[in-house]
C-alpha atoms as a PDB file:
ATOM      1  CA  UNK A   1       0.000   0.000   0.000  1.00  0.00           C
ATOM      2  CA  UNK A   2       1.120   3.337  -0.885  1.00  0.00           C
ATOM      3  CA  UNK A   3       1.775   6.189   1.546  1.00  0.00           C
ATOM      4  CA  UNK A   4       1.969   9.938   1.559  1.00  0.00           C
ATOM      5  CA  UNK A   5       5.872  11.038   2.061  1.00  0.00           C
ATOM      6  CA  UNK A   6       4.045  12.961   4.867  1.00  0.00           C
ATOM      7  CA  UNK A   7       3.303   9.935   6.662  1.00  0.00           C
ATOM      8  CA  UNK A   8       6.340   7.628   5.884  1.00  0.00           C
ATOM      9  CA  UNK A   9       7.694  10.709   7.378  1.00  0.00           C
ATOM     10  CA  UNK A  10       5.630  10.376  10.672  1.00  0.00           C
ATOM     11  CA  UNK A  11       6.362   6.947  10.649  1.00  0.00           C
ATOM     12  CA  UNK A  12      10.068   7.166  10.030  1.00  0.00           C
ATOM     13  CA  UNK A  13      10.396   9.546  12.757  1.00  0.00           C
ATOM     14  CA  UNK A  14       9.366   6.899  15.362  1.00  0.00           C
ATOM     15  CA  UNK A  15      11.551   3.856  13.960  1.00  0.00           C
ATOM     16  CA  UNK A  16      13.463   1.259  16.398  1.00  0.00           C
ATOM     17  CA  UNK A  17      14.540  -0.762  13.931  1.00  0.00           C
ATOM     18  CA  UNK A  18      17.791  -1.328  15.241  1.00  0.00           C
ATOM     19  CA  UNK A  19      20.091   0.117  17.586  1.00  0.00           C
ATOM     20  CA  UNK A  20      20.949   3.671  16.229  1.00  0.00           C
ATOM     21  CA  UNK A  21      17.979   4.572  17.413  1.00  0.00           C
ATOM     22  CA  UNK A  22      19.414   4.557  20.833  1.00  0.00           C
ATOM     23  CA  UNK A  23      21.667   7.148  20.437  1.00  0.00           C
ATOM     24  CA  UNK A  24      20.202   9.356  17.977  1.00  0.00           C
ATOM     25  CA  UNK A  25      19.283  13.207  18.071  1.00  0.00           C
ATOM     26  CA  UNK A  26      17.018  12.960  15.430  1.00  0.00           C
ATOM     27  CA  UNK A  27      15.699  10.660  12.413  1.00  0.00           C
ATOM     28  CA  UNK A  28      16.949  12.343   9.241  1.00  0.00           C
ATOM     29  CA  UNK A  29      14.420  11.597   6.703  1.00  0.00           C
ATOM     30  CA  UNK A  30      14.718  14.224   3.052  1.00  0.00           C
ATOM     31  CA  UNK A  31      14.868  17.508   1.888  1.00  0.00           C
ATOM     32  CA  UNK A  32      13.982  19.275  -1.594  1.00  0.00           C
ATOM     33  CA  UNK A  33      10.747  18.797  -3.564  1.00  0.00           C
ATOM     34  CA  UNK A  34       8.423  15.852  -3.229  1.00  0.00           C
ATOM     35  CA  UNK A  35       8.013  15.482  -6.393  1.00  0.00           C
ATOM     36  CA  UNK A  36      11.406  15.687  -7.647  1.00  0.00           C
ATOM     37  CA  UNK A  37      12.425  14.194 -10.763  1.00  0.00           C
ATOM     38  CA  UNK A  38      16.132  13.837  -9.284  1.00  0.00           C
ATOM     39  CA  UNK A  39      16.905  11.904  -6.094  1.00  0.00           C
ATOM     40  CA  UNK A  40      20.318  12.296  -4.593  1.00  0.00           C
ATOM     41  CA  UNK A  41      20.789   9.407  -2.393  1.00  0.00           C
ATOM     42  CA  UNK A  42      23.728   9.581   0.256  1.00  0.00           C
ATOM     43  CA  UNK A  43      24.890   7.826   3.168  1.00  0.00           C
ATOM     44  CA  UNK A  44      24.211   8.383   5.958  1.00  0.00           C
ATOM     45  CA  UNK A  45      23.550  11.091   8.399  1.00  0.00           C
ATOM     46  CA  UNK A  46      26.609  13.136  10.123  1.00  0.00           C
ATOM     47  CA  UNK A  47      27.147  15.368  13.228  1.00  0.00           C
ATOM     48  CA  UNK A  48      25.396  18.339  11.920  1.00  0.00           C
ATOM     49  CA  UNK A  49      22.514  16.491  10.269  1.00  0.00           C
ATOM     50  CA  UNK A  50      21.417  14.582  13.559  1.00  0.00           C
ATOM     51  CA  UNK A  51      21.744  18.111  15.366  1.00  0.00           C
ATOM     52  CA  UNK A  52      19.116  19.391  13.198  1.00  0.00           C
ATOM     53  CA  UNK A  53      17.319  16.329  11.343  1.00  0.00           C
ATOM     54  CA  UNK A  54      17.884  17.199   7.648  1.00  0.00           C
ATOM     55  CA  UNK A  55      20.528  15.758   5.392  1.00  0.00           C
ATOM     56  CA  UNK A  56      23.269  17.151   3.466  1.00  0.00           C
ATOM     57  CA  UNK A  57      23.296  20.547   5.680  1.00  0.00           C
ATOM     58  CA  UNK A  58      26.851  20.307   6.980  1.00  0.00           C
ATOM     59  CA  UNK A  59      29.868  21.269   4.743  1.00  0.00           C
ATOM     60  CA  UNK A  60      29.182  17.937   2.482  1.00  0.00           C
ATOM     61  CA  UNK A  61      26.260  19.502   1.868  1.00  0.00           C
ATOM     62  CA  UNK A  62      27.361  22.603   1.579  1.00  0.00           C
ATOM     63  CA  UNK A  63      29.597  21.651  -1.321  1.00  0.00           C
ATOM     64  CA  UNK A  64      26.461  19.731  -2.652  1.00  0.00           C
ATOM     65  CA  UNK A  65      24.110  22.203  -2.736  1.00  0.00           C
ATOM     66  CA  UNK A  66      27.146  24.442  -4.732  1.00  0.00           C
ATOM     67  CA  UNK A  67      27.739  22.117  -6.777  1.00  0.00           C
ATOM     68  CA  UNK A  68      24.062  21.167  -7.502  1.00  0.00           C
ATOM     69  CA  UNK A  69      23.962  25.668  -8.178  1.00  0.00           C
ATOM     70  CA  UNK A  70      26.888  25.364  -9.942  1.00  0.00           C
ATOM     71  CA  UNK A  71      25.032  22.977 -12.884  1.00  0.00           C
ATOM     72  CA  UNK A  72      22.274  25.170 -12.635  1.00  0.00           C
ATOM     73  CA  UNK A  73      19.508  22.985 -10.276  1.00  0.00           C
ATOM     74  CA  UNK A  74      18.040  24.175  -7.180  1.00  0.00           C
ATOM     75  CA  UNK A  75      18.692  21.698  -4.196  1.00  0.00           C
ATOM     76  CA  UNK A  76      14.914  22.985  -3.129  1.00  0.00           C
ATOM     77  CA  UNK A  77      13.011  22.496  -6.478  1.00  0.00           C
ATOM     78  CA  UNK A  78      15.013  19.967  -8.152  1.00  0.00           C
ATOM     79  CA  UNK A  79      15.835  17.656  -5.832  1.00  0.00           C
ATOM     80  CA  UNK A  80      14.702  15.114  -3.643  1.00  0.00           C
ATOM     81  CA  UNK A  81      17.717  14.446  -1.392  1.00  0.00           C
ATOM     82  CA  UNK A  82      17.949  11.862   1.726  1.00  0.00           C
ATOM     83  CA  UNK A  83      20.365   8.797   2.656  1.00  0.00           C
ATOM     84  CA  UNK A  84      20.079   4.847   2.879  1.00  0.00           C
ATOM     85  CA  UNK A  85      20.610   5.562   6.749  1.00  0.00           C
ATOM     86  CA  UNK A  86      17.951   7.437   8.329  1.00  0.00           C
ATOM     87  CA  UNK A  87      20.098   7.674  11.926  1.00  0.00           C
ATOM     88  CA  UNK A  88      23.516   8.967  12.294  1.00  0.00           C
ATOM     89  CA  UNK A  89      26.053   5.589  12.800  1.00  0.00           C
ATOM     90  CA  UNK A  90      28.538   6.583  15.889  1.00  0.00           C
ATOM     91  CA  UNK A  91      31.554   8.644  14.850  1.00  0.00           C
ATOM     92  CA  UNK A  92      30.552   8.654  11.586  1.00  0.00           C
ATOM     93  CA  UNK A  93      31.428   5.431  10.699  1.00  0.00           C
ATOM     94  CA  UNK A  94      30.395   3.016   7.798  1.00  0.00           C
ATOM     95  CA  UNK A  95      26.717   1.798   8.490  1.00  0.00           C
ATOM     96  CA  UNK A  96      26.504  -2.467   8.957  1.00  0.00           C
ATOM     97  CA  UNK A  97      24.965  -4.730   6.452  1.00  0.00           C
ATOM     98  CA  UNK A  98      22.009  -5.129   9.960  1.00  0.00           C
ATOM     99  CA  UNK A  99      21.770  -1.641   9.831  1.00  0.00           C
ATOM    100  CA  UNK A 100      21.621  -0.879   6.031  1.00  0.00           C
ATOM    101  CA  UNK A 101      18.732  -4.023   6.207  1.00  0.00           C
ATOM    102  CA  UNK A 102      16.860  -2.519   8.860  1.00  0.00           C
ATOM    103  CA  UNK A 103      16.874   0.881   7.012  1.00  0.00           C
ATOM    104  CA  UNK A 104      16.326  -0.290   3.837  1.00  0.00           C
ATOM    105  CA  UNK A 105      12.540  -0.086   3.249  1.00  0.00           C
ATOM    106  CA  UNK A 106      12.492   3.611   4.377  1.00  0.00           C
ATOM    107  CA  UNK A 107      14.280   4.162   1.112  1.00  0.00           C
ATOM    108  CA  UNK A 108      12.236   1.585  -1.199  1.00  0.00           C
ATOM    109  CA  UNK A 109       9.301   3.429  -0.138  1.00  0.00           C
ATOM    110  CA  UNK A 110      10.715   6.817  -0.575  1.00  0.00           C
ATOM    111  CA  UNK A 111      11.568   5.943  -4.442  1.00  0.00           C
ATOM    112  CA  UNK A 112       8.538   4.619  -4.593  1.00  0.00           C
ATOM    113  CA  UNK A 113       6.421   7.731  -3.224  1.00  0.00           C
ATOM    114  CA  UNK A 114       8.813  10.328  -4.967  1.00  0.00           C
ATOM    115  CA  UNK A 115       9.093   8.155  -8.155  1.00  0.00           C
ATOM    116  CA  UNK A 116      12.271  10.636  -9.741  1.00  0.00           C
ATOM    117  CA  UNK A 117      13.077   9.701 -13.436  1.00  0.00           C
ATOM    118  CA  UNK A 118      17.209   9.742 -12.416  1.00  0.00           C
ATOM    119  CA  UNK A 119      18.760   9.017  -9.014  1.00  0.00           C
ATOM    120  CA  UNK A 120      22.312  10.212  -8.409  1.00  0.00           C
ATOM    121  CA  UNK A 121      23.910   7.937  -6.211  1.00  0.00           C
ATOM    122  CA  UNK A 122      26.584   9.468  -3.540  1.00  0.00           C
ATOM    123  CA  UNK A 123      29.708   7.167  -2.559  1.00  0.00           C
ATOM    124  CA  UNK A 124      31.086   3.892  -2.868  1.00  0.00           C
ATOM    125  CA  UNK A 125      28.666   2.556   0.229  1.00  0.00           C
ATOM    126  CA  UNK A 126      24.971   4.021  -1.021  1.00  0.00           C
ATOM    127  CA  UNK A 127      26.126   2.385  -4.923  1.00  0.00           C
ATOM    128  CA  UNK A 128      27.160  -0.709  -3.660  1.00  0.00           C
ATOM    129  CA  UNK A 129      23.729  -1.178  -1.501  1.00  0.00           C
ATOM    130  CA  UNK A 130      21.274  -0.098  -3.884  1.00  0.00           C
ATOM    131  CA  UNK A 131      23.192  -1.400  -7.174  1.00  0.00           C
ATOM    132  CA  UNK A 132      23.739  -4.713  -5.183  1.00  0.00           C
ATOM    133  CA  UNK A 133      27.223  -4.453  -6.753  1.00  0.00           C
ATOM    134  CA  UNK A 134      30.832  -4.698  -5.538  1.00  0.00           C
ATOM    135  CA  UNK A 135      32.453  -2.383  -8.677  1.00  0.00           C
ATOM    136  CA  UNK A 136      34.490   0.543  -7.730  1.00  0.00           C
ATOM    137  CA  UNK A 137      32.677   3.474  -7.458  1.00  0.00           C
ATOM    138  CA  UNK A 138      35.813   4.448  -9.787  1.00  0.00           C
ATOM    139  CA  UNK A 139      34.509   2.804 -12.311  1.00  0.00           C
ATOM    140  CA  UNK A 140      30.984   3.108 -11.746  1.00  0.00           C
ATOM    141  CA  UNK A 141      30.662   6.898 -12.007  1.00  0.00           C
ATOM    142  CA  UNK A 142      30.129   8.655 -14.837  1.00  0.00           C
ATOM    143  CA  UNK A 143      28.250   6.311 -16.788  1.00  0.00           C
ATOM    144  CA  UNK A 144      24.748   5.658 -16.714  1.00  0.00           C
ATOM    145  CA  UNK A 145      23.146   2.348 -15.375  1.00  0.00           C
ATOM    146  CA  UNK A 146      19.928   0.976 -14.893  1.00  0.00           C
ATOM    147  CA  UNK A 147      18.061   0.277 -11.682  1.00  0.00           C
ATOM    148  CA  UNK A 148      14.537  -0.896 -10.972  1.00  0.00           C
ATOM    149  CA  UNK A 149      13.512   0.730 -14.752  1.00  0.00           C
ATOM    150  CA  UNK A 150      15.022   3.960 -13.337  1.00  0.00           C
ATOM    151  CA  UNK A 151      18.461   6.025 -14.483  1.00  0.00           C
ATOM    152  CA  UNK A 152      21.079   5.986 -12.351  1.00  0.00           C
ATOM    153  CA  UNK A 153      24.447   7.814 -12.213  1.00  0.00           C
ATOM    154  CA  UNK A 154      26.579   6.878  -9.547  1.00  0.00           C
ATOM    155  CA  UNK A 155      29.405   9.266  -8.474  1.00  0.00           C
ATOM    156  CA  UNK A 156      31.823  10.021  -5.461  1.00  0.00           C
ATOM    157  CA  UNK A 157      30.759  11.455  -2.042  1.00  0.00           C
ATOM    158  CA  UNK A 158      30.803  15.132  -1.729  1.00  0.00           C
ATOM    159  CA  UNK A 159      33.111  14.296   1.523  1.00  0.00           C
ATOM    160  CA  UNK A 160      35.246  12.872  -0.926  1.00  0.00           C
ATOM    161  CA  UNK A 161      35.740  15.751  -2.699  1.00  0.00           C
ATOM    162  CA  UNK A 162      36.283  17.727   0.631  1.00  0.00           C
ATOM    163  CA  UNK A 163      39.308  15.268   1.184  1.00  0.00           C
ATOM    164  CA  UNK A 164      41.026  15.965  -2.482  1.00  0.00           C
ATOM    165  CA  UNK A 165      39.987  19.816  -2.958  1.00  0.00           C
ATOM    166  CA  UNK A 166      41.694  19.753  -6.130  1.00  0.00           C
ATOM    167  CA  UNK A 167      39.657  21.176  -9.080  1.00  0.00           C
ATOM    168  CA  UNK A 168      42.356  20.252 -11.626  1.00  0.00           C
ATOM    169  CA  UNK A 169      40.836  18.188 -14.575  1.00  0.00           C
ATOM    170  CA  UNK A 170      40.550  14.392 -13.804  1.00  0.00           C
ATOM    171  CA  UNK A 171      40.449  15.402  -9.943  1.00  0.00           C
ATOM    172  CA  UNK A 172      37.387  13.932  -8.068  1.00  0.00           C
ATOM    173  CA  UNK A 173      35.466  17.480  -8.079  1.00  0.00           C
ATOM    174  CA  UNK A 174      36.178  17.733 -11.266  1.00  0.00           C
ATOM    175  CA  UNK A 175      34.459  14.073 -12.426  1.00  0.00           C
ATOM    176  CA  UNK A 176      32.136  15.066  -9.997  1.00  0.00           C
ATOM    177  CA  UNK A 177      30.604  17.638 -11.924  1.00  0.00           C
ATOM    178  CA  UNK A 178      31.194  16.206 -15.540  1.00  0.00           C
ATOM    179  CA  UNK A 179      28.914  13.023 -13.739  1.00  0.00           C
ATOM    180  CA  UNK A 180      26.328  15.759 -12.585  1.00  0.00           C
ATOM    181  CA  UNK A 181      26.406  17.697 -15.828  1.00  0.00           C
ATOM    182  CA  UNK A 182      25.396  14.811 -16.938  1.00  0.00           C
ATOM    183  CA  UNK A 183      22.535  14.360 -15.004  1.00  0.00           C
ATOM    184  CA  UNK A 184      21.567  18.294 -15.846  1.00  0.00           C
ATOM    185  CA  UNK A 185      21.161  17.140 -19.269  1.00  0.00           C
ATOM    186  CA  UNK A 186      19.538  14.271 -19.019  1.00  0.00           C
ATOM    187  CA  UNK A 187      16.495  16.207 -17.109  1.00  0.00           C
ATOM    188  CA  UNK A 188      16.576  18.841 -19.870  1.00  0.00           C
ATOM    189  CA  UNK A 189      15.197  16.464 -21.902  1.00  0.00           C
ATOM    190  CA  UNK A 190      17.170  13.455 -23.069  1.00  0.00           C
ATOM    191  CA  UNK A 191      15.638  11.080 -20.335  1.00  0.00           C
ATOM    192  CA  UNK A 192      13.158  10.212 -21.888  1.00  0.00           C
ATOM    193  CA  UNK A 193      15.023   8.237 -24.418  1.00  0.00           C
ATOM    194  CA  UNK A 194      18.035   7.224 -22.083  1.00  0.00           C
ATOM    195  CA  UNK A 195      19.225   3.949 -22.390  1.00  0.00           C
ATOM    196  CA  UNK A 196      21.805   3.050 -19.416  1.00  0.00           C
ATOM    197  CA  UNK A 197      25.155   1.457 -20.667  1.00  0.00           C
ATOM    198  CA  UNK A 198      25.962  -0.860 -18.639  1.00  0.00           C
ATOM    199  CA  UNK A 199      28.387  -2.206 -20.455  1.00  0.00           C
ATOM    200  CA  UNK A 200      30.723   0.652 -19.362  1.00  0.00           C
ATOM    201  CA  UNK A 201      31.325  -0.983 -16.091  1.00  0.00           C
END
């Protein structure tokens, strides 16, 4: 049965799935438009986004929501953006396979509800889950793949890019936008009539 994001919301916000609920501040459930035709999927949660319960807002985000400027989309209008991990993992580390299970319906639903035409997929971890793949997000990004009857561009973390600031050509912010160029493009019209390569991988 289909919900309104308003109450997977509600219900998201009172999950004890498994044992990050604990030690949460809050349940960090999306930002942007509803009915986005882009969903940027992350990680997980940090510091500043359990402080104040929305993702992307610390300097990852930051960068993001440059970036996303930068290519000419509005993080508010264009985008639908929230992570496979709903609760911030303990000093930031890498969510567990229990924990990515636990969350995972949260997110099925949320692609479901939202139903974008292209999701942009943030960081080795978030590709690997929802891909169900074990290819380096080095090879991965930049080329488009297919997922559920859905476009999907995988590309690096933006806390990647805060680790190698280096905008020199073949740097990681500078794939980083080619791969979300990219995705501008594609919603200006081309798709419609996108067929994902994966033979690229």
């Amino acid at each position: 049965m289909r919900v309104s994001l308003e109450d997977l919301k509600a219900s998201c916000l009172q999950c004890q799935r498994c044992d990050l609920a604990k030690e949460r501040k809050h349940v960090v459930v999306s930002r942007g438009h509803p009915s986005a035709r882009l969903m940027v999927i992350g990680e997980a949660p940090g510091a500043d986004e359990d402080a104040q319960g929305r993702p992307f807002v610390g300097r990852s985000g930051r960068l993001l929501d440059a970036c996303l400027t930068e290519v000419g989309l509005d993080q508010a209008d264009d985008t639908y953006i929230c992570n496979l991990i709903k609760c911030r993992p303990p000093g930031n580390r890498r969510p567990t396979p229990a924990e990515l299970k636990a969350c995972r319906p949260w997110l099925d639903r949320q692609i479901l509800e939202v139903n974008p035409e292209i999701l942009f997929i943030l960081g080795a971890t978030a590709t690997a889950t929802l891909l169900e793949c074990r290819t380096p997000i080095s090879r991965l990004r930049g080329h488009w793949t297919e997922w559920k009857g859905r476009c999907v561009m995988p590309s690096f973390h933006p806390s990647y890019l805060l680790r190698n600031p280096s905008r020199e050509p073949g740097k990681p912010h500078s794939l980083f936008m080619a791969d979300l160029t990219h995705v501008k493009h594609a919603l200006n019209g081309a798709v419609s009539g996108l067929t994902p390569d994966s033979s690229d991988r």
